[in-house]
N, C-alpha and C. Protein backbone atom coordinates (compact mmCIF):
# COMPACT_ATOMS: atom_id res chain seq x y z
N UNK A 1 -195.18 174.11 -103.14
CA UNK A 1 -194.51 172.83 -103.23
C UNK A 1 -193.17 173.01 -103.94
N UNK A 2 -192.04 172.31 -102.91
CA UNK A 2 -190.63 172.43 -103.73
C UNK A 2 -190.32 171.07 -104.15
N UNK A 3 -189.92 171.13 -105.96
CA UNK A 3 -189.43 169.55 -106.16
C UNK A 3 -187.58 169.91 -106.85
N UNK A 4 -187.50 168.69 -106.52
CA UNK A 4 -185.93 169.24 -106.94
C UNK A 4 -185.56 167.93 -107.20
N UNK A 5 -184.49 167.94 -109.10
CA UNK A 5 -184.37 166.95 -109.28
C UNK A 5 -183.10 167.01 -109.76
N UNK A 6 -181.77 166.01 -109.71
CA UNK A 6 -180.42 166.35 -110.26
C UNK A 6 -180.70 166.11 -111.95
N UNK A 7 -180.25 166.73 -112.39
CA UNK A 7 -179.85 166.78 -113.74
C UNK A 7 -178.32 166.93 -114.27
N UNK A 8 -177.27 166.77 -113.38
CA UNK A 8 -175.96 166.59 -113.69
C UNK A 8 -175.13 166.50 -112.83
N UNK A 9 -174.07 166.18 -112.61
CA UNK A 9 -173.60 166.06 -111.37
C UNK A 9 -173.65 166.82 -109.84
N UNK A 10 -173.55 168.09 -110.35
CA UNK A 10 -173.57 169.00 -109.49
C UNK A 10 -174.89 169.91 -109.98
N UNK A 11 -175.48 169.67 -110.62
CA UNK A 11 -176.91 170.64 -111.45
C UNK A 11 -177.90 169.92 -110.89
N UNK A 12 -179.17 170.81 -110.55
CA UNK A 12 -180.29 170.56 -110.26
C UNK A 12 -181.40 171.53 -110.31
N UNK A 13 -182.69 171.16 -111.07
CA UNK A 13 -183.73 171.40 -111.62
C UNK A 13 -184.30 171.51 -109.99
N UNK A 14 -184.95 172.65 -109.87
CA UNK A 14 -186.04 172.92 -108.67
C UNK A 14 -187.24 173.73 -109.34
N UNK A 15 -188.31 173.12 -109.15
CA UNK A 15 -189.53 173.45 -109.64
C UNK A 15 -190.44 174.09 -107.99
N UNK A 16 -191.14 175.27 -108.26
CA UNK A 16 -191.86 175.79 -107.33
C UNK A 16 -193.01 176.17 -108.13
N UNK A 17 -193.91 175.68 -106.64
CA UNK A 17 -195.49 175.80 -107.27
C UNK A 17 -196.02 176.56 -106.15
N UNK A 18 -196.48 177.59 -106.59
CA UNK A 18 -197.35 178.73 -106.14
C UNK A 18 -198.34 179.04 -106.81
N UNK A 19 -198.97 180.63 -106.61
CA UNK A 19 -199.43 180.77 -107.38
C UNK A 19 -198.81 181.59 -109.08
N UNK A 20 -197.52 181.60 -109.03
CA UNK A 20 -197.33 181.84 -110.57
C UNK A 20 -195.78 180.32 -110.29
N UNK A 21 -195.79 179.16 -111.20
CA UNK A 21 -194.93 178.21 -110.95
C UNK A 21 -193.26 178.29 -111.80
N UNK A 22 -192.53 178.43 -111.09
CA UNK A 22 -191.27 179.16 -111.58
C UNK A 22 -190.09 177.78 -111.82
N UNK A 23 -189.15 177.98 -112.50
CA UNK A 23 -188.15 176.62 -112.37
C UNK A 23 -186.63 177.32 -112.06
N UNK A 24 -186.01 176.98 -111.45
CA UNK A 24 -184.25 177.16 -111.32
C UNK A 24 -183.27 176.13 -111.35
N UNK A 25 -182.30 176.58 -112.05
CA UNK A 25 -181.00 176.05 -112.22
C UNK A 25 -180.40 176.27 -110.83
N UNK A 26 -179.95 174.79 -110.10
CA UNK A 26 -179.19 175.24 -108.99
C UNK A 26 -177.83 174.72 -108.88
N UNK A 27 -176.60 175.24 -109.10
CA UNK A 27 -175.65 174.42 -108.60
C UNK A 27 -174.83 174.10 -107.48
N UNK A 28 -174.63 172.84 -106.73
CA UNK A 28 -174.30 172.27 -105.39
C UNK A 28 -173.04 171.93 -105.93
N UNK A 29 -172.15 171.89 -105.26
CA UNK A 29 -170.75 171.68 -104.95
C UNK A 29 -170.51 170.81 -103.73
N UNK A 30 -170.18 169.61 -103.94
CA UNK A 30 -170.14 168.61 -103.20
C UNK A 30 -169.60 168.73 -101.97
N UNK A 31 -168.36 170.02 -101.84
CA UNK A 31 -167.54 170.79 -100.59
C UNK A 31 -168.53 171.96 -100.27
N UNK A 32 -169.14 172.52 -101.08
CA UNK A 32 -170.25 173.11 -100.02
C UNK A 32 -171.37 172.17 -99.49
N UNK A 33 -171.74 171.27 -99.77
CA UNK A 33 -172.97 170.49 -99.41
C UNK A 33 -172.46 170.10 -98.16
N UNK A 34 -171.00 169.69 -97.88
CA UNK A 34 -170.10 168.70 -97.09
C UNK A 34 -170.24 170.13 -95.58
N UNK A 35 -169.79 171.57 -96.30
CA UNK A 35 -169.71 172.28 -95.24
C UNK A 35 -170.89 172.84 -94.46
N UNK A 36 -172.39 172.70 -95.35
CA UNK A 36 -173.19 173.15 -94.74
C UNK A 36 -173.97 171.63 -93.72
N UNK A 37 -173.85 170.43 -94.30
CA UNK A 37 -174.53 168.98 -93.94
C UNK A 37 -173.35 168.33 -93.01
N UNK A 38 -172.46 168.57 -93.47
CA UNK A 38 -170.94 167.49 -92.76
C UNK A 38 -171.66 165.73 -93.02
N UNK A 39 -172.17 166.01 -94.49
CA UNK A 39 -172.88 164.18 -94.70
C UNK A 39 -173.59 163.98 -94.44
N UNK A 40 -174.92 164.70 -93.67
CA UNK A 40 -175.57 164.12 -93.01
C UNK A 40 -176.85 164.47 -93.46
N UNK A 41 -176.84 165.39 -94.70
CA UNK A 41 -178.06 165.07 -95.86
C UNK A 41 -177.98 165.17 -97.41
N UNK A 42 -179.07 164.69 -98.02
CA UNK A 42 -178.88 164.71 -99.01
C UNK A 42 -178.76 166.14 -99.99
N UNK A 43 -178.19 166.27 -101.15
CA UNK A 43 -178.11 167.40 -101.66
C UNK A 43 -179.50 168.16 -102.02
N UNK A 44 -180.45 166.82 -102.62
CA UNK A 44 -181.78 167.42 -102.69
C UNK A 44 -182.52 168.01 -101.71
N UNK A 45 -182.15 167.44 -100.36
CA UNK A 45 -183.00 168.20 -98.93
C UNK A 45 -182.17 169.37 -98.60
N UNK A 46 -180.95 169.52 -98.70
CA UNK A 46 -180.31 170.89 -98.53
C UNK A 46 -180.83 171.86 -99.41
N UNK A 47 -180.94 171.59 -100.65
CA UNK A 47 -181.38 172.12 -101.71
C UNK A 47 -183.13 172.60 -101.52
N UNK A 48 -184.04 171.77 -101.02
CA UNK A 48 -185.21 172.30 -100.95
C UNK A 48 -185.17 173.14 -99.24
N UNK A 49 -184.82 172.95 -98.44
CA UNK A 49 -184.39 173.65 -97.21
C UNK A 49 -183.94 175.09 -97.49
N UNK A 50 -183.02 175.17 -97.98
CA UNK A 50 -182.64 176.34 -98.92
C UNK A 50 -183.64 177.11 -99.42
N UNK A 51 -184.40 176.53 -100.20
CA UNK A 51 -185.73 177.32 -100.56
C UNK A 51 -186.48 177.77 -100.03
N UNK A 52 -186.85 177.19 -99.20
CA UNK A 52 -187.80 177.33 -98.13
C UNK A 52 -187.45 178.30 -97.20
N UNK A 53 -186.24 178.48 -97.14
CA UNK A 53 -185.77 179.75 -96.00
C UNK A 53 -186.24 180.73 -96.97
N UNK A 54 -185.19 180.89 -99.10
CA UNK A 54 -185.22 181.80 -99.23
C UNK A 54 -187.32 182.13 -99.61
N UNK A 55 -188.10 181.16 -99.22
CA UNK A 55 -189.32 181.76 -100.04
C UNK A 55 -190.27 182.15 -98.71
N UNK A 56 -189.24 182.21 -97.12
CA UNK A 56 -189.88 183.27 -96.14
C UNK A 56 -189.06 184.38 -96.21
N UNK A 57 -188.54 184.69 -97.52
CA UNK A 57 -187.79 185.96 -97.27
C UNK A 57 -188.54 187.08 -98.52
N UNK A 58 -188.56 185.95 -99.65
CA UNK A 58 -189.35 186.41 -101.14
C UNK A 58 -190.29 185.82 -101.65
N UNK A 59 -191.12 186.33 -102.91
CA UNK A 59 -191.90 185.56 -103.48
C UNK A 59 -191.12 184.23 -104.49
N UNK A 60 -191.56 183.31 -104.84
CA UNK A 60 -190.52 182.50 -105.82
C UNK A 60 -190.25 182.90 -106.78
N UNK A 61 -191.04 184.21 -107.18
CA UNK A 61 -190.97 184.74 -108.73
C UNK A 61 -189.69 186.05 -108.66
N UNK A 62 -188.76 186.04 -107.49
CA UNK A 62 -187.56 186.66 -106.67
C UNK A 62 -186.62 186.21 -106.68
N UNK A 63 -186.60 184.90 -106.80
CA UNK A 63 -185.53 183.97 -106.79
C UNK A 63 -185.51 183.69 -108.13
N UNK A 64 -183.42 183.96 -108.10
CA UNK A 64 -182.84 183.90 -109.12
C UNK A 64 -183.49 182.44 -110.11
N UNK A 65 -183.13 183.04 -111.26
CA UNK A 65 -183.35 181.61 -112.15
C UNK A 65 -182.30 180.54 -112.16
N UNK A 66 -181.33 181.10 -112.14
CA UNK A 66 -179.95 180.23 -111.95
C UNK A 66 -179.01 180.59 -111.13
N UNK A 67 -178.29 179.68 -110.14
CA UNK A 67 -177.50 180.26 -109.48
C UNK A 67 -176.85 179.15 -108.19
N UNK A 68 -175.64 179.70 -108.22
CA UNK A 68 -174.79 178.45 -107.27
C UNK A 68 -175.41 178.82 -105.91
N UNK A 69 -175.53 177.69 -105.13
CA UNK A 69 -176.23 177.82 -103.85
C UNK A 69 -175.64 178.79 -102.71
N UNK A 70 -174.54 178.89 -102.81
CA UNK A 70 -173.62 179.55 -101.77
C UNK A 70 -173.51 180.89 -102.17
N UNK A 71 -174.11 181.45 -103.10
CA UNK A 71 -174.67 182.70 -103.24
C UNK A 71 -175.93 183.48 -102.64
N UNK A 72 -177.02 182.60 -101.75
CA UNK A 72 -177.59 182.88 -100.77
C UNK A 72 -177.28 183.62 -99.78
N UNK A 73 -176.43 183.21 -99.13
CA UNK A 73 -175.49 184.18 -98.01
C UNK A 73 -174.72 185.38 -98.69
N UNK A 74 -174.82 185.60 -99.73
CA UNK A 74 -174.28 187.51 -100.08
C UNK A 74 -176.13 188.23 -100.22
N UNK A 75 -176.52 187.60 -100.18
CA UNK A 75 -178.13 188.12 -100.59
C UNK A 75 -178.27 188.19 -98.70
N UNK A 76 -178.06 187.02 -98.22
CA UNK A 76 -178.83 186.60 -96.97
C UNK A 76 -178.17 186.19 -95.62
N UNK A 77 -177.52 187.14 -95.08
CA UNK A 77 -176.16 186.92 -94.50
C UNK A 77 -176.25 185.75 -93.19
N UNK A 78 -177.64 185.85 -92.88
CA UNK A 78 -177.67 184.53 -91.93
C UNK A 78 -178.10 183.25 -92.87
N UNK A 79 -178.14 183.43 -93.70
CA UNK A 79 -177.87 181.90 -94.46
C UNK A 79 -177.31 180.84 -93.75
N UNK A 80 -175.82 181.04 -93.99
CA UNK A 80 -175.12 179.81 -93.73
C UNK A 80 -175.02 179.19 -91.85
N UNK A 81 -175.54 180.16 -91.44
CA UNK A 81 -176.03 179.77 -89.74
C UNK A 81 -177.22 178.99 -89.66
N UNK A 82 -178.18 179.79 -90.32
CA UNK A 82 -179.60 179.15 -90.38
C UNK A 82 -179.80 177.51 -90.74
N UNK A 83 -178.92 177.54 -91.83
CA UNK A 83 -179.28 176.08 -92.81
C UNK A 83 -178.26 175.25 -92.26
N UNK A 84 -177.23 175.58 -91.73
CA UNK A 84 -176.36 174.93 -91.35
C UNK A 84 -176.58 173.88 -90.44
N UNK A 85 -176.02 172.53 -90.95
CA UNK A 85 -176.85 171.20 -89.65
C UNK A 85 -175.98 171.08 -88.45
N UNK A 86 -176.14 170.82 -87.49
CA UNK A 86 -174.89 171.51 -86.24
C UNK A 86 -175.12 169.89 -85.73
């Protein structure tokens, strides 16, 4: 289970529950949210979408503790194709 909650403008708390339950610092940038959604979702569903790609790639206990979202795609080079809303 992915929960994800803002905690500052651009900051957000994502909690994952597995079997060991991990938390991350994520930060969204309103011009990346804009380039991967073009508006057409919320930061929290980009944000758990995101996860969900990266937790068929790793375990959650893999994923960084903190880290700006658009750092996915140097880890994960089809990132920004995959998640991208067309």
């Amino acid at each position: 289970m992915i929960e994800v909650t803002q905690i500052g403008k651009e900051r957000f708390e994502v909690k994952v529950r597995s079997e060991v339950k991990t938390k991350h610092l994520v930060t969204l940038t309103d011009q990346y949210l804009r380039k991967l959604t073009n508006g057409a979702e919320t930061a929290e569903k980009l944000i758990e979408r995101s996860f969900r790609f990266l937790l068929e790639r790793e375990p959650n206990t893999a994923i960084l503790r903190s880290f700006e979202l658009s750092v996915i795609g140097t880890y994960f080079p089809e990132y920004e194709e995959k998640i991208r809303l067309k």
